[in-house]
Each structure stands twice: as C-alpha cells, then as structure tokens.
N, C-alpha and C. Protein backbone atom coordinates (compact mmCIF):
# COMPACT_ATOMS: atom_id res chain seq x y z
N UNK A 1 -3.61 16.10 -16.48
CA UNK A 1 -3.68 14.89 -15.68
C UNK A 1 -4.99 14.17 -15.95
N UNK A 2 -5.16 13.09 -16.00
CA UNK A 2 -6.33 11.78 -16.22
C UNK A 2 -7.16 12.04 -15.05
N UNK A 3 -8.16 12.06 -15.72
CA UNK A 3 -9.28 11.93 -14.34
C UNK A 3 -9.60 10.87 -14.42
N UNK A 4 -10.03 9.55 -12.91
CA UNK A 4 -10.15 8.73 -12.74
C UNK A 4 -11.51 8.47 -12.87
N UNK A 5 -12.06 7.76 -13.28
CA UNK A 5 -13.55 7.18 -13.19
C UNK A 5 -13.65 6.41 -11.62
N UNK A 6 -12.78 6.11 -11.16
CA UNK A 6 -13.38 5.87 -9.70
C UNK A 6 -11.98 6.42 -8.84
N UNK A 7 -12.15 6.39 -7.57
CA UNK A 7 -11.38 6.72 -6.21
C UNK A 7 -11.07 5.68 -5.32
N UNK A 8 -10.58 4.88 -5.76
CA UNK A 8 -10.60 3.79 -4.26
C UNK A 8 -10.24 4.39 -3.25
N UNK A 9 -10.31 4.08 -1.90
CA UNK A 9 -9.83 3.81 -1.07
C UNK A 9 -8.33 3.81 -0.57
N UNK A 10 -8.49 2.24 -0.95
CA UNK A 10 -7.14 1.92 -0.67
C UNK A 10 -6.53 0.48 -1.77
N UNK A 11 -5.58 0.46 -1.78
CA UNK A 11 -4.63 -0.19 -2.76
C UNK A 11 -3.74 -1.21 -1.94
N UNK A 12 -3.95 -2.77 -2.28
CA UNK A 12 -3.45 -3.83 -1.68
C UNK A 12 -2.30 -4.19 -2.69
N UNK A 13 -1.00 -4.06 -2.75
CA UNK A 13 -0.60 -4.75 -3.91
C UNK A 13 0.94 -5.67 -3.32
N UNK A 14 1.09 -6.53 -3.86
CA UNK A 14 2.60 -7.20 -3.83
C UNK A 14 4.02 -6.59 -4.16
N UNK A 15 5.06 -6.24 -3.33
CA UNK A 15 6.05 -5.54 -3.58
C UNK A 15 6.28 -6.30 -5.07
N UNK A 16 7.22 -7.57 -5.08
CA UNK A 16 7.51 -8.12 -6.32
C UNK A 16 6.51 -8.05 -7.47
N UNK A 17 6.87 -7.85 -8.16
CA UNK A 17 6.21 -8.23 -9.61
C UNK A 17 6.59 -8.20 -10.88
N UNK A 18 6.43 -8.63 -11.64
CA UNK A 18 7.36 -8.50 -13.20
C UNK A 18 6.70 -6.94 -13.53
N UNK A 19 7.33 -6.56 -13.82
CA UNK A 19 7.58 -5.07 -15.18
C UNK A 19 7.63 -3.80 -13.99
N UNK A 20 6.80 -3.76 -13.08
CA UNK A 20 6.82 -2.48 -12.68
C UNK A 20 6.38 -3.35 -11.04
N UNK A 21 7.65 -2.73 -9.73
CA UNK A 21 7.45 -3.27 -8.30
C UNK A 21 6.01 -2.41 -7.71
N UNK A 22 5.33 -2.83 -6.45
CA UNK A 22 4.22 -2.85 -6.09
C UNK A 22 4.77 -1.29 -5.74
N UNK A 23 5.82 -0.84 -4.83
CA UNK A 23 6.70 0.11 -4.56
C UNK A 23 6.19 1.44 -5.64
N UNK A 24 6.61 1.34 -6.80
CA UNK A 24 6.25 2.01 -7.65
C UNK A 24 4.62 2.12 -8.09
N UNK A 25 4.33 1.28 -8.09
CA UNK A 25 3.05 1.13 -8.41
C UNK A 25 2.09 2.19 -7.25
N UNK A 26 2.59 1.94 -5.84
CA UNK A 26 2.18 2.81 -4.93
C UNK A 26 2.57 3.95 -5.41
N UNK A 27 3.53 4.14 -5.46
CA UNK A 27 4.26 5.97 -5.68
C UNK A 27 3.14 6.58 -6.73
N UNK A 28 2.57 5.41 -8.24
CA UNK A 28 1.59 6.35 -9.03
C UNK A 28 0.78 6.97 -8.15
N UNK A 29 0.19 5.87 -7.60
CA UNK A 29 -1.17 5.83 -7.07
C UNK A 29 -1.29 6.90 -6.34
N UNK A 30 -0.40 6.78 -5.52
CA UNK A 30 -0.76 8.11 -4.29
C UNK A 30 -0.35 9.85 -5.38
N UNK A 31 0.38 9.51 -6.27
CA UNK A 31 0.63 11.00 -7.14
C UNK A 31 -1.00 11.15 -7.69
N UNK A 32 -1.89 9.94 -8.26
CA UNK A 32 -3.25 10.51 -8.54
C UNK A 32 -4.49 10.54 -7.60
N UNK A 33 -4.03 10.11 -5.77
CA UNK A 33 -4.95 9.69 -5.02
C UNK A 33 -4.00 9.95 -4.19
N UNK A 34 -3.46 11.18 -3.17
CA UNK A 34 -2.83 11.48 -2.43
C UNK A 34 -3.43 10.43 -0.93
N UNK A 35 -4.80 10.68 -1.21
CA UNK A 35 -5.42 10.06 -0.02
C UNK A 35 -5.85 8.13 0.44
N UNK A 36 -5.24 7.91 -0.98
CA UNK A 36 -5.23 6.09 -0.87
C UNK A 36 -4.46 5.69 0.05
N UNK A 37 -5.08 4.96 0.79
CA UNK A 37 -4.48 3.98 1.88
C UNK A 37 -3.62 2.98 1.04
N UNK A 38 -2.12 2.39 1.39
CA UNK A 38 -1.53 1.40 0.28
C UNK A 38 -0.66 0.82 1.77
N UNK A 39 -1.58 -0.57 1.09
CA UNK A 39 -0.41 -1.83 1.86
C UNK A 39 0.06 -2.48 1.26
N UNK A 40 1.17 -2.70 1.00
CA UNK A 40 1.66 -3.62 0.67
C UNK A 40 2.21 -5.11 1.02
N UNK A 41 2.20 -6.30 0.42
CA UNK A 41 2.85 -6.95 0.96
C UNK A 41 4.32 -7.89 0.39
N UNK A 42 4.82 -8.73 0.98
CA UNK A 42 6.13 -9.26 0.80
C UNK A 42 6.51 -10.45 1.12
N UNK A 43 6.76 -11.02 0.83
CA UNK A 43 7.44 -12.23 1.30
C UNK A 43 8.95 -12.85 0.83
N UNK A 44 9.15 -11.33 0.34
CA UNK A 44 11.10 -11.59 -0.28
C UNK A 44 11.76 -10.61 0.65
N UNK A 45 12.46 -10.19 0.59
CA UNK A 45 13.67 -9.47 1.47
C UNK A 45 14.07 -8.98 0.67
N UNK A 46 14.19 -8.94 -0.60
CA UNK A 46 14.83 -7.89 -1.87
C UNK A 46 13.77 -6.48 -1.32
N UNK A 47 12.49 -7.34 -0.84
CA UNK A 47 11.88 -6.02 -0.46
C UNK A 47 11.83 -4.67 -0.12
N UNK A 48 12.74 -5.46 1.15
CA UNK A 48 13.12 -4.34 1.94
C UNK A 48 14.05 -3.52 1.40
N UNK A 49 15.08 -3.61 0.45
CA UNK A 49 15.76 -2.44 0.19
C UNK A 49 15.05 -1.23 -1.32
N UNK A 50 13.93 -2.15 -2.03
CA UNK A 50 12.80 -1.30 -2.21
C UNK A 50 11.97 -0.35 -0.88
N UNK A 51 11.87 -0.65 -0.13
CA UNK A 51 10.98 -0.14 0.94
C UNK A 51 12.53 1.02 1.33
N UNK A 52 13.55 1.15 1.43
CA UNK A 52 14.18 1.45 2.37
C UNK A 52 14.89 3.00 1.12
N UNK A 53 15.07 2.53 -0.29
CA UNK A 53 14.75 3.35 -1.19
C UNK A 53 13.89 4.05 -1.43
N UNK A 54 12.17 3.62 -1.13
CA UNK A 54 11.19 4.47 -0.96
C UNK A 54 10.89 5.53 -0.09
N UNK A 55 11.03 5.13 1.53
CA UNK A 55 11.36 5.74 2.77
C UNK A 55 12.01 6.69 2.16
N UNK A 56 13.11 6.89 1.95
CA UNK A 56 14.47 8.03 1.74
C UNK A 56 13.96 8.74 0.83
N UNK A 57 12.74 8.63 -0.32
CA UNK A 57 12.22 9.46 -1.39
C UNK A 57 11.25 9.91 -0.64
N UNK A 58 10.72 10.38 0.91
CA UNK A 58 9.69 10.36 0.79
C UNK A 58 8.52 9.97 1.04
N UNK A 59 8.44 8.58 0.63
CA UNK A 59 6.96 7.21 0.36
C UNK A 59 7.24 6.28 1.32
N UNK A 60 6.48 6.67 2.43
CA UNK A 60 5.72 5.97 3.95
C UNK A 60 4.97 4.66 3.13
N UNK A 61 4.77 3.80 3.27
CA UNK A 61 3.39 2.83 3.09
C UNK A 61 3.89 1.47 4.31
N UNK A 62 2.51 1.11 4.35
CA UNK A 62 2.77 0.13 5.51
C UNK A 62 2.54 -1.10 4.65
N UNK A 63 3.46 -2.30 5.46
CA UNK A 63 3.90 -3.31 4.38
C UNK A 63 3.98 -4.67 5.80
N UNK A 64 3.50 -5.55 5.08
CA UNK A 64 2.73 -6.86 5.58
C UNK A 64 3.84 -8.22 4.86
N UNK A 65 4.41 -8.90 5.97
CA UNK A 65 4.95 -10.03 5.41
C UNK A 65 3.97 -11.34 4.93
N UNK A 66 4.32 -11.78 3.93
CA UNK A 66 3.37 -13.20 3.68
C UNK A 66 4.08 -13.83 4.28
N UNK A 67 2.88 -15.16 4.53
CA UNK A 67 1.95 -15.50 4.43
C UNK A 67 1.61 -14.79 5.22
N UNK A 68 0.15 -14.14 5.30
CA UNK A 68 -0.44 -13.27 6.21
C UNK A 68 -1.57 -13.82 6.15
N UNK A 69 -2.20 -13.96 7.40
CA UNK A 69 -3.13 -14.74 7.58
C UNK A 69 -4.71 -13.97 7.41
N UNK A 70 -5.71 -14.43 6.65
CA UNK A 70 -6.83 -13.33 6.24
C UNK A 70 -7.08 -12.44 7.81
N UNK A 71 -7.40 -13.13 8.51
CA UNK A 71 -8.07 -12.46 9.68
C UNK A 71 -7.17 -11.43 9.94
N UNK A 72 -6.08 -11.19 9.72
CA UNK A 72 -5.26 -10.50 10.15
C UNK A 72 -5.00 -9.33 8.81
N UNK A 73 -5.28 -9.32 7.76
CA UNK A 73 -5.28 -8.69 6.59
C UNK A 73 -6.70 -7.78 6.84
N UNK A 74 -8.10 -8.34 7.24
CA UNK A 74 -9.09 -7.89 7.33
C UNK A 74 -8.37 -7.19 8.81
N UNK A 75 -8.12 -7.25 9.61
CA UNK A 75 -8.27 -6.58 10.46
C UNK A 75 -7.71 -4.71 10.18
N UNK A 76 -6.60 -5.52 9.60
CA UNK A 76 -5.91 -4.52 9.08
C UNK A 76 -6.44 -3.07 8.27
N UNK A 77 -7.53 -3.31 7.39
CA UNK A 77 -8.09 -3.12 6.45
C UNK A 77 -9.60 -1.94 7.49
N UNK A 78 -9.69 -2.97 8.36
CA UNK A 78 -10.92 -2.74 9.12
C UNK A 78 -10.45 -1.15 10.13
N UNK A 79 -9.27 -1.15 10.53
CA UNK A 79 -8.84 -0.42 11.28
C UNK A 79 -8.32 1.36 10.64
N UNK A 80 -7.76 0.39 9.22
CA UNK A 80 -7.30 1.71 8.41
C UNK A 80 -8.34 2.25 8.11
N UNK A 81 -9.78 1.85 7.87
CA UNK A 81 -11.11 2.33 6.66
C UNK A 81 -11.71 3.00 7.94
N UNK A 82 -11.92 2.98 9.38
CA UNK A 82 -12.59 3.19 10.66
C UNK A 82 -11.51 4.58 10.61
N UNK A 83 -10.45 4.79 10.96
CA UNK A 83 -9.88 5.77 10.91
C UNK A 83 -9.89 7.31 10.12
N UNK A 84 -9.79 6.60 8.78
CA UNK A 84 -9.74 7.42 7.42
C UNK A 84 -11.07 8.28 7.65
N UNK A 85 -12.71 7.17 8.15
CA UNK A 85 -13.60 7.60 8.11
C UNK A 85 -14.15 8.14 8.97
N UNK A 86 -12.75 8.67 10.14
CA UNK A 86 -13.05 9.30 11.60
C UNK A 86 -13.59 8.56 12.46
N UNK A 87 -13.76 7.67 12.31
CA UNK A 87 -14.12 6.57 13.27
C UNK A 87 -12.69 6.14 14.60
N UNK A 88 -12.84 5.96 15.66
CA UNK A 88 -11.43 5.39 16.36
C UNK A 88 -11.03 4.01 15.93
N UNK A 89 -9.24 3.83 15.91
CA UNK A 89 -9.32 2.83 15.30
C UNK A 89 -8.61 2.05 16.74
C-alpha cells in the first residue's frame, strides 16, 4: 500500500463528476485514511441513489445539498474538526 505524504483531515468533494463519482472517490479515501472526515455535496438527485448504493456497502458519509451557503459549510466543518479533536461539538 502507498504511503501518503500527507493525512488530511477531512475530504470535501462533489457527488457528480466526470470519470470517477465523489461516492467513490470517498470509498478510496477512507480505505487509505479510515479516519477522514468526508462530506460530500449535491445538487442532483441521481445522487441519492449513489448515496443509497453506498449506505447498503457499508459507506456512511454525510452529504450537503447545493447551493449551500458558506456560513453553513464552515459551520459544518467547525463542528466535525472540534469533535474529531475531542473538543464538544
């Protein structure tokens, strides 16, 4: 297995996308970073039956409709990173 030169955190990505869905893209991520936080977001409804295929494999991630408004993305962000880092969220 690849060792990573860094560890994020956490992983923001868009369900849709050409070549490979955000869906999948999560599933790597967490196989080389069990502990990455992954939100995703959406603003199609094809989404959801990616999300609903993932669920049934397994793969929890919490998922954000667009337009999502920043304050509300940061909050988001603010609450998951306070947690992770034992902090109350």
């Amino acid at each position: 297995s690849k060792t990573l030169d860094f560890q994020p955190a956490l992983l923001i990505s868009d369900v849709i996308m050409p070549d490979m869905n955000g869906v999948e893209v999560a599933i790597r991520v967490r196989e080389m970073l069990p502990d990455c936080e992954v939100l995703l977001l959406t603003g199609q409804a094809a989404a959801v039956d990616l999300m609903q295929r993932a669920r049934s494999a397994g793969h929890n991630f919490d998922i954000l409709n667009k337009p999502i408004h920043p304050d509300e993305l940061l909050r988001w962000v603010s609450r998951r990173m306070k947690r992770d880092s034992g902090g109350s969220a």
